[in-house]
C-alpha atoms as a PDB file:
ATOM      1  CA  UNK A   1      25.741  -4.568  15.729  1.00  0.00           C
ATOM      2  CA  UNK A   2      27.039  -6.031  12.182  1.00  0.00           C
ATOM      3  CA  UNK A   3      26.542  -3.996   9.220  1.00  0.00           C
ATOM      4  CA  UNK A   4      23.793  -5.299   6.818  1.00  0.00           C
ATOM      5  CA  UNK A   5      23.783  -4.871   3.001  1.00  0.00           C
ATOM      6  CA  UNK A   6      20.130  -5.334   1.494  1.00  0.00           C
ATOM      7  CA  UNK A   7      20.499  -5.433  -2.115  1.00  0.00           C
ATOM      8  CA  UNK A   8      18.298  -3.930  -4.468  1.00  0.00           C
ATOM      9  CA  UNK A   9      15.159  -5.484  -5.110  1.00  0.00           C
ATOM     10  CA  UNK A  10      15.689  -7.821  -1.623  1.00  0.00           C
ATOM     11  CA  UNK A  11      13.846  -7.974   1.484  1.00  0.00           C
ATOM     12  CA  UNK A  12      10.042  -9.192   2.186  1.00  0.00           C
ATOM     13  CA  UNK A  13       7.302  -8.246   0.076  1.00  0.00           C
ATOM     14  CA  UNK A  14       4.458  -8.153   1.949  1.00  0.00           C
ATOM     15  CA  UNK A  15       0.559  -6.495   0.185  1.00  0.00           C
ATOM     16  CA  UNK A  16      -1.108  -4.337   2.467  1.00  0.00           C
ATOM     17  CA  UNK A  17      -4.273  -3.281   1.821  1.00  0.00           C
ATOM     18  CA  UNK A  18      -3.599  -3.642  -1.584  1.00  0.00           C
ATOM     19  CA  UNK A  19       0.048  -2.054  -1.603  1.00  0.00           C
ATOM     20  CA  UNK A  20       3.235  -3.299  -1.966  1.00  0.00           C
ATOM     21  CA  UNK A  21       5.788  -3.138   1.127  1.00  0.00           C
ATOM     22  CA  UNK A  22       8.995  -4.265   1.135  1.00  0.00           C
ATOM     23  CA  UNK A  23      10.647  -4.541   4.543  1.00  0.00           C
ATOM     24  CA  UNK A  24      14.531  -3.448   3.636  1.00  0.00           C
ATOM     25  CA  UNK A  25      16.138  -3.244   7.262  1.00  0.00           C
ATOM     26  CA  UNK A  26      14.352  -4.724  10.445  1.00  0.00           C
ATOM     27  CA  UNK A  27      14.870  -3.709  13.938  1.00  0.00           C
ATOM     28  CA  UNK A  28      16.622  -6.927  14.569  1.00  0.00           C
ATOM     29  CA  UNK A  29      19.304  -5.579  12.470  1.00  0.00           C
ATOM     30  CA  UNK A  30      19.647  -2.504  13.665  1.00  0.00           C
ATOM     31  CA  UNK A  31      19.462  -2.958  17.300  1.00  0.00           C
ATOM     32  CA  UNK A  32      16.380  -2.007  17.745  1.00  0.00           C
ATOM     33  CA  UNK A  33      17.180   1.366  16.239  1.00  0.00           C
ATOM     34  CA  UNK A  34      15.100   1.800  13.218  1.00  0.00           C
ATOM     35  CA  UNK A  35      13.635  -0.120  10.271  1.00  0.00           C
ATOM     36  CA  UNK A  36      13.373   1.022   6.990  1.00  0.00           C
ATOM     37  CA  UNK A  37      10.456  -0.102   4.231  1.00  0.00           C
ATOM     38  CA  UNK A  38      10.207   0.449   0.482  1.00  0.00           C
ATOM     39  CA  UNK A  39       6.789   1.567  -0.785  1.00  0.00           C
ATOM     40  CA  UNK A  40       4.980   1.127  -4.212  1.00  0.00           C
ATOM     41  CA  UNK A  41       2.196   3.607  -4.527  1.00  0.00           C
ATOM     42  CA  UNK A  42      -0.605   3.457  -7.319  1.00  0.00           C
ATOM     43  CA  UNK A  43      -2.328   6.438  -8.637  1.00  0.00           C
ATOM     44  CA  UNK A  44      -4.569   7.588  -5.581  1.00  0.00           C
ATOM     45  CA  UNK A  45      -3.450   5.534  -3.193  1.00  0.00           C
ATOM     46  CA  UNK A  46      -1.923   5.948   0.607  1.00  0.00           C
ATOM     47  CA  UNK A  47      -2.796   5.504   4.254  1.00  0.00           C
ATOM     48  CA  UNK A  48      -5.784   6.732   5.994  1.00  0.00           C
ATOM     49  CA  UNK A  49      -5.114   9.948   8.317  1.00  0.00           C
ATOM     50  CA  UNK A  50      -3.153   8.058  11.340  1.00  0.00           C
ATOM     51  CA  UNK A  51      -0.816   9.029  14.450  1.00  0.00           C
ATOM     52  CA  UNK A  52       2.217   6.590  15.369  1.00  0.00           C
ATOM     53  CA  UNK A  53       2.285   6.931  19.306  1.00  0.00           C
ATOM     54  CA  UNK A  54       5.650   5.194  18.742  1.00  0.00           C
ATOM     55  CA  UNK A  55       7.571   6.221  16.169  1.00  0.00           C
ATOM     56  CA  UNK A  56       8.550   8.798  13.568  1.00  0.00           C
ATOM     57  CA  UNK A  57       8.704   8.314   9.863  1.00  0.00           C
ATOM     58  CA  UNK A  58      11.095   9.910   7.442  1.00  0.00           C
ATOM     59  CA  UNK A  59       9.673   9.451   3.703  1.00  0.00           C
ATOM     60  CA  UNK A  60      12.587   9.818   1.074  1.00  0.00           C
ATOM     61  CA  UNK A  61      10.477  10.144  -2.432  1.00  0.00           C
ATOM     62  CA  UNK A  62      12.454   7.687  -4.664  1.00  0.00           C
ATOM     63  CA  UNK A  63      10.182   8.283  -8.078  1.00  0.00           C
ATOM     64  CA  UNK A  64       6.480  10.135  -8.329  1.00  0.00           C
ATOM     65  CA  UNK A  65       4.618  13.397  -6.208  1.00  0.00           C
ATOM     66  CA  UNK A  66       3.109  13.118  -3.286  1.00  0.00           C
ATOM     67  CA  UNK A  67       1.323  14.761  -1.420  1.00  0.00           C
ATOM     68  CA  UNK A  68       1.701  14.308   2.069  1.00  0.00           C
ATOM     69  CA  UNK A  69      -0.629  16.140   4.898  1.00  0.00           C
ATOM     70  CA  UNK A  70       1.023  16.253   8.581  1.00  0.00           C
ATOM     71  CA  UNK A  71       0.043  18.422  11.534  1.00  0.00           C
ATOM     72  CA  UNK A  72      -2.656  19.846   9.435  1.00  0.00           C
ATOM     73  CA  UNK A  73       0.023  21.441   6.364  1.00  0.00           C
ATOM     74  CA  UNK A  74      -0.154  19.359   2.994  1.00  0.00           C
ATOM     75  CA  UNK A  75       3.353  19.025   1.586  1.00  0.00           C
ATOM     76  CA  UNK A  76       3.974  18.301  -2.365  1.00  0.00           C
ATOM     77  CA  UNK A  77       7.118  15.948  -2.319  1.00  0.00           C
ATOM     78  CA  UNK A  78       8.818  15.420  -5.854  1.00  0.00           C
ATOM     79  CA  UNK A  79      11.769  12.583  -6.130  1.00  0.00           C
ATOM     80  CA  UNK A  80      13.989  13.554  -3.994  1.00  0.00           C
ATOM     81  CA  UNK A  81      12.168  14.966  -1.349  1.00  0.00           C
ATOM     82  CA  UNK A  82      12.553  13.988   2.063  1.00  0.00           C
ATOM     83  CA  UNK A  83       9.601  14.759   4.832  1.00  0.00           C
ATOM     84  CA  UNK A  84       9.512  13.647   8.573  1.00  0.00           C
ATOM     85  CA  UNK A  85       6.551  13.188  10.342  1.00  0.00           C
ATOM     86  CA  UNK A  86       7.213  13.093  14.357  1.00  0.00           C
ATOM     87  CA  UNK A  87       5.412  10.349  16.348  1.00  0.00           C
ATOM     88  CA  UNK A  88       2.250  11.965  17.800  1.00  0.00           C
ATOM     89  CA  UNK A  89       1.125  13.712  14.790  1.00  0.00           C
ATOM     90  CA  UNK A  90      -1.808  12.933  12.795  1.00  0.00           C
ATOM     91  CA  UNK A  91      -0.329  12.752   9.054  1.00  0.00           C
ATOM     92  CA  UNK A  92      -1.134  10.287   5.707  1.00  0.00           C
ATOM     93  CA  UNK A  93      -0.249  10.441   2.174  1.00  0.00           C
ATOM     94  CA  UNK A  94      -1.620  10.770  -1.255  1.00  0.00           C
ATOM     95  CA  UNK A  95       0.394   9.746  -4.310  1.00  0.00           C
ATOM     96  CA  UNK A  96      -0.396  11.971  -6.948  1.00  0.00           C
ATOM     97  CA  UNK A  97       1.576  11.077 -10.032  1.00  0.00           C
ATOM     98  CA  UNK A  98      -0.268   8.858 -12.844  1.00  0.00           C
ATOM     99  CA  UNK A  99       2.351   6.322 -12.945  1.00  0.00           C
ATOM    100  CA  UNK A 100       3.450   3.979  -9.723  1.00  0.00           C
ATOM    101  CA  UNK A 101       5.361   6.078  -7.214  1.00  0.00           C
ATOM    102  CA  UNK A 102       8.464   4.687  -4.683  1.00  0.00           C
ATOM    103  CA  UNK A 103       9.648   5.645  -1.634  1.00  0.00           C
ATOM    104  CA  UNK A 104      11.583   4.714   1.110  1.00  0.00           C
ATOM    105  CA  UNK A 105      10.388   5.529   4.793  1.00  0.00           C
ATOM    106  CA  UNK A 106      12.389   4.662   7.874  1.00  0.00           C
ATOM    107  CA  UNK A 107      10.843   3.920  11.515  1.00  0.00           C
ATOM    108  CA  UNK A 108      12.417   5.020  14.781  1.00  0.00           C
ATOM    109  CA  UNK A 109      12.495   3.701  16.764  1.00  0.00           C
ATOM    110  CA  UNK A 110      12.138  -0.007  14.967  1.00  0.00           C
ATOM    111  CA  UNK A 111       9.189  -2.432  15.968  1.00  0.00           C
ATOM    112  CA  UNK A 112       6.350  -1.482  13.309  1.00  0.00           C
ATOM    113  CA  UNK A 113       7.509  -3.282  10.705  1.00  0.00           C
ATOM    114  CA  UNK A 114       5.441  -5.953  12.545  1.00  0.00           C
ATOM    115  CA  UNK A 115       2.451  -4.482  11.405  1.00  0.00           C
ATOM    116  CA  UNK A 116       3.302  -4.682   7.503  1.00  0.00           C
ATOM    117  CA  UNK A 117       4.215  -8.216   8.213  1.00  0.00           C
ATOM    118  CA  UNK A 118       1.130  -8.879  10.499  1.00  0.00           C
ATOM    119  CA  UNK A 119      -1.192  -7.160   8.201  1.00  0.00           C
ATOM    120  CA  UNK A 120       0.413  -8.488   5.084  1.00  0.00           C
ATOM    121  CA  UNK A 121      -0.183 -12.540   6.121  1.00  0.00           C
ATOM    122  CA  UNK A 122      -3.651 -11.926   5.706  1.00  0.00           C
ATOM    123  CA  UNK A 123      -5.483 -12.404   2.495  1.00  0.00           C
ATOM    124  CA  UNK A 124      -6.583  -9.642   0.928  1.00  0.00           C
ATOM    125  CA  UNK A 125     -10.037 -10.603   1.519  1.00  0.00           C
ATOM    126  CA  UNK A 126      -8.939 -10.670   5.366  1.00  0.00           C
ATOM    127  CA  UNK A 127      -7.346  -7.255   5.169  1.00  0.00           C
ATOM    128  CA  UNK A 128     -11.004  -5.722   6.348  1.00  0.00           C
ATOM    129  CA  UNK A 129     -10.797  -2.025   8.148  1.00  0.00           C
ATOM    130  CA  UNK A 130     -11.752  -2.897  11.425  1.00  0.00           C
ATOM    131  CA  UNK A 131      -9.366  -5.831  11.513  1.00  0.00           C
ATOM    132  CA  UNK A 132      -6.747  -3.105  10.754  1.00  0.00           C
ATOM    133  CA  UNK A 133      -7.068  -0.915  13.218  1.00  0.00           C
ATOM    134  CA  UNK A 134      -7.353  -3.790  16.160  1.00  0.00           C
ATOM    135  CA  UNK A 135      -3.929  -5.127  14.380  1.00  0.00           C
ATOM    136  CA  UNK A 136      -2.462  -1.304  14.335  1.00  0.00           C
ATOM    137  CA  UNK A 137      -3.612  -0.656  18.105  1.00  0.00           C
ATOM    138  CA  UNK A 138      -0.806  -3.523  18.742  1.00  0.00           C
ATOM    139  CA  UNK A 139       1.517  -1.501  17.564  1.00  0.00           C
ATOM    140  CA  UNK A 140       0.158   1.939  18.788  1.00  0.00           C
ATOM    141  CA  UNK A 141      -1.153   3.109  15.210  1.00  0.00           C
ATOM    142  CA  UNK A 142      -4.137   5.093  15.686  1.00  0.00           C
ATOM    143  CA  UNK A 143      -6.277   5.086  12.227  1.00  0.00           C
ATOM    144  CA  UNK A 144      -8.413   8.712  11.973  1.00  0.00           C
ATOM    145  CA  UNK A 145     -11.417   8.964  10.496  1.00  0.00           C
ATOM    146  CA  UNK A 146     -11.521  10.496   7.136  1.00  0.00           C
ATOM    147  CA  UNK A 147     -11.260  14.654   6.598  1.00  0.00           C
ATOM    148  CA  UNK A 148     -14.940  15.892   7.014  1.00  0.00           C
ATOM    149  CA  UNK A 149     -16.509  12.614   8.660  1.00  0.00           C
END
């Protein structure tokens, strides 16, 4: 492997489901290793409740609060935080703050950044639930149903 400077504000923006994704590192860079996305979260928004068979996901809060719900304990992460959420475990997000939120989460091992990009060539109009979740089953992401449903 070759090291691999991204600079800031590089790599592929990609909108999925209606929020902003950049893909920083891919697994081609990395060996296969890990990948690492940027995330731009609006007031309210965040994934469904959903298990990675695959991988685990490290969220490093760049700016905001979120609040982040994995193996069944919600977590309040302020800039700065870090959480990890091993493969297997149901888990999702909420950002909480009232102005756009960042963070960074990294993938290991690397591969699901096909699913931003996969997801993200699709028009929004495209980007319909159940076309989600047959993309994410490619990539062993299993999309919950909602708390209470």
């Amino acid at each position: 492997m070759n090291p691999v400077l991204i600079p800031a504000g590089e790599g592929k923006t990609v909108n999925v489901i209606g929020n902003a994704i950049t893909i920083r590192l891919y697994g081609r860079d990395t060996g296969g290793v890990l990948s690492v996305i940027e995330s731009v979260d609006q007031p309210g928004g965040g994934p469904p409740p959903h298990i990675h068979h695959r991988e685990d996901e490290t969220f490093q809060v760049l700016e905001g609060e979120y609040e982040i719900t994995c193996g069944g304990k919600t977590l309040t992460a302020r800039k700065g935080a870090t959480v990890f959420a091993p493969r297997g475990v149901p888990h999702s997000y909420r950002y909480v703050g009232k102005t756009p939120g960042r963070m960074i989460v990294t993938l290991t091992p690397a591969g699901f950044e096909g699913f931003f990009e996969e997801v993200g060539a699709l028009t929004p109009a495209q980007q319909e639930i159940p076309r989600v979740i047959e993309i994410g089953k490619k990539y062993g992401l299993e999309i919950l149903p909602p708390p209470g449903a």
